[in-house]
N, C-alpha and C. Protein backbone atom coordinates (compact mmCIF):
# COMPACT_ATOMS: atom_id res chain seq x y z
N UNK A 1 13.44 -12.89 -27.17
CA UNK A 1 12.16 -12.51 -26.64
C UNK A 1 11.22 -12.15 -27.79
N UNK A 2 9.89 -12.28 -27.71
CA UNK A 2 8.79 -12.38 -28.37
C UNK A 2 8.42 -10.71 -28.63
N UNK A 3 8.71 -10.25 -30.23
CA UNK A 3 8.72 -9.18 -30.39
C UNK A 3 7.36 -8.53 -29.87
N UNK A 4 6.04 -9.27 -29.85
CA UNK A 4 4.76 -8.21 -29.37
C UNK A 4 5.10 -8.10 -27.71
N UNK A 5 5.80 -8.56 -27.15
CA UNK A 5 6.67 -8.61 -25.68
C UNK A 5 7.50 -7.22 -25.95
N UNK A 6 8.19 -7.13 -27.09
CA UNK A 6 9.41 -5.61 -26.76
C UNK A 6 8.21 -5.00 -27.44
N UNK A 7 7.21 -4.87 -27.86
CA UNK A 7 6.17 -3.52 -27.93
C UNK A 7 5.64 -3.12 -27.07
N UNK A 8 4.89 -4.15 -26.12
CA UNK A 8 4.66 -3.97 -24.93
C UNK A 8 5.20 -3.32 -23.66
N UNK A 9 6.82 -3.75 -23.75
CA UNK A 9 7.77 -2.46 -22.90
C UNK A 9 7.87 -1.38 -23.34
N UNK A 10 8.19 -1.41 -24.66
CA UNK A 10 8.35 0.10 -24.95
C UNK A 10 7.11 0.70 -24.57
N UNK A 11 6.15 0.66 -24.87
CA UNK A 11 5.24 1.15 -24.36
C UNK A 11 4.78 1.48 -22.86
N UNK A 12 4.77 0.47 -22.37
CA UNK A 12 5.37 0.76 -20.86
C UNK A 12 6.11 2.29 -20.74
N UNK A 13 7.39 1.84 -21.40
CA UNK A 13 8.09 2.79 -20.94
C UNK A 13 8.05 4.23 -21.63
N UNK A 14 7.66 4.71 -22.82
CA UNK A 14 6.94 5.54 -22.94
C UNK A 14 6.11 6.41 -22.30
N UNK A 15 4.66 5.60 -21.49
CA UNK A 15 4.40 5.65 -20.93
C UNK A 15 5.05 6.62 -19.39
N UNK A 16 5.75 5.88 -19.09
CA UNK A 16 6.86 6.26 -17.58
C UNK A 16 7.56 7.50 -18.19
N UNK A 17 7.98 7.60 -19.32
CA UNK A 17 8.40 8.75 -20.06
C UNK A 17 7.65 10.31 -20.18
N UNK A 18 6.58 9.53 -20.11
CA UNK A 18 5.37 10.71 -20.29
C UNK A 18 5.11 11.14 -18.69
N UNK A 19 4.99 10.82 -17.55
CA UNK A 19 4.61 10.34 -16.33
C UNK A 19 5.87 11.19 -16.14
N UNK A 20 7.37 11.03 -16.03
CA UNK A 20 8.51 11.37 -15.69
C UNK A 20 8.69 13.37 -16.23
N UNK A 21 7.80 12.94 -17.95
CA UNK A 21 7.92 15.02 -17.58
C UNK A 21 6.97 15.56 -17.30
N UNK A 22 5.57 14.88 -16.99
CA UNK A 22 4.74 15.70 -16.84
C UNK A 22 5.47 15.86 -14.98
N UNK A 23 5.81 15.00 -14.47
CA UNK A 23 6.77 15.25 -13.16
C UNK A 23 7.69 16.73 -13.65
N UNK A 24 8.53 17.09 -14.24
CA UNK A 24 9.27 18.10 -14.70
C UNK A 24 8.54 19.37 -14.41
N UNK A 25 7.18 18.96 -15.73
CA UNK A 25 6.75 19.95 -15.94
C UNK A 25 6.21 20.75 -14.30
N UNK A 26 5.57 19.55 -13.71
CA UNK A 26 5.14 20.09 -12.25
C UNK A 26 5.99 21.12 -11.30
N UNK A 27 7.17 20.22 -11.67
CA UNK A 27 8.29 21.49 -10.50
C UNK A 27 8.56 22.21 -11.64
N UNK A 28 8.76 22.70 -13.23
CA UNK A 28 8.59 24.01 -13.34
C UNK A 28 7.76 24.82 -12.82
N UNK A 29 6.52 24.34 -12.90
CA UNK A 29 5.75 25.57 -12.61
C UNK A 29 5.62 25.34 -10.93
N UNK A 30 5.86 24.80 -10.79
CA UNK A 30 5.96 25.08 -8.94
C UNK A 30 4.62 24.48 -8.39
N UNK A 31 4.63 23.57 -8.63
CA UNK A 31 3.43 22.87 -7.89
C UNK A 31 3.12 22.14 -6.76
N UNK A 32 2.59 21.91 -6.32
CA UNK A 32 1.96 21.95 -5.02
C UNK A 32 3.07 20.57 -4.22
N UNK A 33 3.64 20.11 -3.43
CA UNK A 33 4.55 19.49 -2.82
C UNK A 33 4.09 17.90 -2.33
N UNK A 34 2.89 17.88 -2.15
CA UNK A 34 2.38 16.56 -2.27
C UNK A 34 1.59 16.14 -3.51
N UNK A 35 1.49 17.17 -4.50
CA UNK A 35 1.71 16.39 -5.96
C UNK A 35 2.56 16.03 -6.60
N UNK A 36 3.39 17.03 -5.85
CA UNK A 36 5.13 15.85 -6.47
C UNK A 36 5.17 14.32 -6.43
N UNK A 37 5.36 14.55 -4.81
CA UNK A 37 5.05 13.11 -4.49
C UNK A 37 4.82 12.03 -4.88
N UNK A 38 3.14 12.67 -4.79
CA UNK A 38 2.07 11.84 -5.54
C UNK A 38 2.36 11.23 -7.06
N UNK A 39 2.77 12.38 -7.84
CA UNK A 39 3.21 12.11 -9.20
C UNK A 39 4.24 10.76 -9.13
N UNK A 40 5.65 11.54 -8.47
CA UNK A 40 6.80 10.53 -8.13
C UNK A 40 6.29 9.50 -7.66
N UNK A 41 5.15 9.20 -6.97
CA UNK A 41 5.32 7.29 -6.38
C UNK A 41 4.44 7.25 -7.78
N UNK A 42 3.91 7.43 -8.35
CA UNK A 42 2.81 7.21 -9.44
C UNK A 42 4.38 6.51 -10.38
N UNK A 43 5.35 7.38 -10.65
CA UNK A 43 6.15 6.83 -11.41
C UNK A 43 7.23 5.47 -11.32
N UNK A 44 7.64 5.62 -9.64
CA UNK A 44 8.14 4.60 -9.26
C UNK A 44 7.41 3.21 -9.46
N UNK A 45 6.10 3.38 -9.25
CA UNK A 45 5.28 2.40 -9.40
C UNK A 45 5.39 1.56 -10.86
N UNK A 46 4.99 2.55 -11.74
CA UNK A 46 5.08 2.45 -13.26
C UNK A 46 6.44 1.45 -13.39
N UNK A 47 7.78 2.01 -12.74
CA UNK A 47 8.97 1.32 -13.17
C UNK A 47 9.44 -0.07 -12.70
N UNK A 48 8.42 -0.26 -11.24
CA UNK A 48 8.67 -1.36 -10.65
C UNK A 48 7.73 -2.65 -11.13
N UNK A 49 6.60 -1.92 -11.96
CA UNK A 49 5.52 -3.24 -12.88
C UNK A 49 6.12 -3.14 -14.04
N UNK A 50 6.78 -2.16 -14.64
CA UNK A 50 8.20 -2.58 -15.74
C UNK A 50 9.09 -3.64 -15.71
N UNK A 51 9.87 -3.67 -14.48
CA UNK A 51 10.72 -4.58 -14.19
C UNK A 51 10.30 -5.96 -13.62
N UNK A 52 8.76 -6.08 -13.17
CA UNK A 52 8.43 -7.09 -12.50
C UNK A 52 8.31 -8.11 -14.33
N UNK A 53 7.53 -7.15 -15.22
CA UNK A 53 6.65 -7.93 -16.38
C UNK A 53 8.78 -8.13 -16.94
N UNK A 54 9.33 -7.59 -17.58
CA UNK A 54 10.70 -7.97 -17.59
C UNK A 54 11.08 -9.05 -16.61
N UNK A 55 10.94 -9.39 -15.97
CA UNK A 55 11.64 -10.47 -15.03
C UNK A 55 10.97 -12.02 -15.40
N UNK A 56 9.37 -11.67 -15.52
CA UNK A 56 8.74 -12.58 -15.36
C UNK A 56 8.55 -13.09 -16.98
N UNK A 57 9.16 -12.36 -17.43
CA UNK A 57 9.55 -12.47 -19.32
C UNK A 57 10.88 -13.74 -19.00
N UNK A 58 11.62 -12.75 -18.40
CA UNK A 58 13.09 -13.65 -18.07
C UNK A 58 13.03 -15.11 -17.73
N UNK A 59 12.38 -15.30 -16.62
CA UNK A 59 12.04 -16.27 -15.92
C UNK A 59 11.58 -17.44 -17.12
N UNK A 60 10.74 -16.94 -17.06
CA UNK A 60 9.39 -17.84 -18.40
C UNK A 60 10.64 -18.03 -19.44
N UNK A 61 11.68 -17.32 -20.07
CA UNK A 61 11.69 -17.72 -21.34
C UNK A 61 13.51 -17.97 -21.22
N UNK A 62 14.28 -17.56 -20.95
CA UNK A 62 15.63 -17.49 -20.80
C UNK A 62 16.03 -18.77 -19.40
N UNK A 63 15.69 -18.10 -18.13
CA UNK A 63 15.98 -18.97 -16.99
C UNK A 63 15.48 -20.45 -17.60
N UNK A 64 13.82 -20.78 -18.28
CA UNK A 64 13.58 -22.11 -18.36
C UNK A 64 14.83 -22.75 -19.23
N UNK A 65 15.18 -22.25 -19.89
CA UNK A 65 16.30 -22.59 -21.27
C UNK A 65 17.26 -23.30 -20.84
N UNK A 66 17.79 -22.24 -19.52
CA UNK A 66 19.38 -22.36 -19.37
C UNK A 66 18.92 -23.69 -18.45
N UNK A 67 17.78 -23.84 -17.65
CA UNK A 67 17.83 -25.28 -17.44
C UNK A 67 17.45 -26.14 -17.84
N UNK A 68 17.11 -25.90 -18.76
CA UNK A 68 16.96 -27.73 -19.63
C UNK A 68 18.29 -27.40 -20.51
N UNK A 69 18.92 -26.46 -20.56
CA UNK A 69 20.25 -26.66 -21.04
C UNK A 69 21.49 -27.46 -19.85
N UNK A 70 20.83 -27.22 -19.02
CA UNK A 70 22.27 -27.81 -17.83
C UNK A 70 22.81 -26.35 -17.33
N UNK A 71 22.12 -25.42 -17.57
CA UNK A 71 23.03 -24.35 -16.96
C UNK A 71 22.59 -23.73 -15.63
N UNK A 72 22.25 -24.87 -15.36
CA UNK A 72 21.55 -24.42 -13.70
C UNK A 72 22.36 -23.49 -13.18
N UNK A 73 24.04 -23.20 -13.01
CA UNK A 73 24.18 -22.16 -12.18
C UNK A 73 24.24 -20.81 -12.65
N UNK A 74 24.11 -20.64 -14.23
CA UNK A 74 23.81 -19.17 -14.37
C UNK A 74 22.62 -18.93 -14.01
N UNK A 75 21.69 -19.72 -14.18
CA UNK A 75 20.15 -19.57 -14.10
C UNK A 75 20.11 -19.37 -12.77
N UNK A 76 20.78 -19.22 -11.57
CA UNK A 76 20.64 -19.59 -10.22
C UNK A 76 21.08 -18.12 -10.09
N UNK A 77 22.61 -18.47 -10.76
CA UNK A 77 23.15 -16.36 -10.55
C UNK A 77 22.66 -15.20 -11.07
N UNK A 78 21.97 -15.96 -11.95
CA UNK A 78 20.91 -14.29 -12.51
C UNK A 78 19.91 -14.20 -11.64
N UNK A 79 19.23 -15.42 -11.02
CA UNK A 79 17.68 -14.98 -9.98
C UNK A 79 18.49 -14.48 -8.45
N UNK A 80 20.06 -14.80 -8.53
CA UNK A 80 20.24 -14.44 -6.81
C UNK A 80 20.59 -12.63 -7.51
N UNK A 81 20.88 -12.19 -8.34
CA UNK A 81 21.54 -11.03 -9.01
C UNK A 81 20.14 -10.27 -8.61
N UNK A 82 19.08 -10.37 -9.04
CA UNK A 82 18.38 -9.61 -9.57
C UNK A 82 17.41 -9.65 -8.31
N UNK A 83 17.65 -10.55 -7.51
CA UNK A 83 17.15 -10.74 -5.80
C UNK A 83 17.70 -9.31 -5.00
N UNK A 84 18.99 -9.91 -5.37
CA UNK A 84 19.84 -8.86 -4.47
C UNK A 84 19.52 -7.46 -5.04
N UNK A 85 19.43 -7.26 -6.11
CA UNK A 85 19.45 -5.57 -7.05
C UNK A 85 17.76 -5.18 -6.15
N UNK A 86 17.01 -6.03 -6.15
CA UNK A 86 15.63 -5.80 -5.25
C UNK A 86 15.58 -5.89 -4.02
N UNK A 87 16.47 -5.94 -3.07
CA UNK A 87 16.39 -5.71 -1.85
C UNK A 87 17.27 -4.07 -1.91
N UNK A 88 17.64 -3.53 -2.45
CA UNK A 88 18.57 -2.31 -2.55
C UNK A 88 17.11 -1.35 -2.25
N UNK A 89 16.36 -1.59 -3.40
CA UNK A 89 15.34 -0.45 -2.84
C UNK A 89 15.08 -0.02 -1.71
């Protein structure tokens, strides 16, 4: 993968890092119960456009590979893998 691609996650995830204690910090000090919430889907959100831009990295650069390599059925078992890991939510 295209290293200005792993700057871009990390950052991301940094990001979600920062988002995740200012969450902390909230229930230390005892804050209000639908800013939890609020905070928490704010973060879930963050992790699920993480994993979408990761996938669509995958897709684009690994999955095209393995099929013009002939490896159509890993390329098949990683998109049913990562199908299935997304219906769990």
């Amino acid at each position: 993968m295209e290293r200005s691609i792993h700057k871009k996650q990390l950052r991301r995830l940094k990001i979600i890092e920062g988002q995740a204690r200012g969450l902390q910090r909230m229930v230390a000090e005892g804050a209000y119960c639908v800013d939890l919430i609020t905070q928490s889907t704010a973060v879930k959100e963050a992790l699920s456009s993480f994993e979408d831009a990761v996938l669509e990295g995958h897709l684009n650069t690994h999955v095209v590979a393995q099929m013009k390599s002939g490896a159509h059925k890993r390329a098949v078992s990683e998109i049913l893998k990562v199908y299935r890991l997304s219906k769990r939510k």
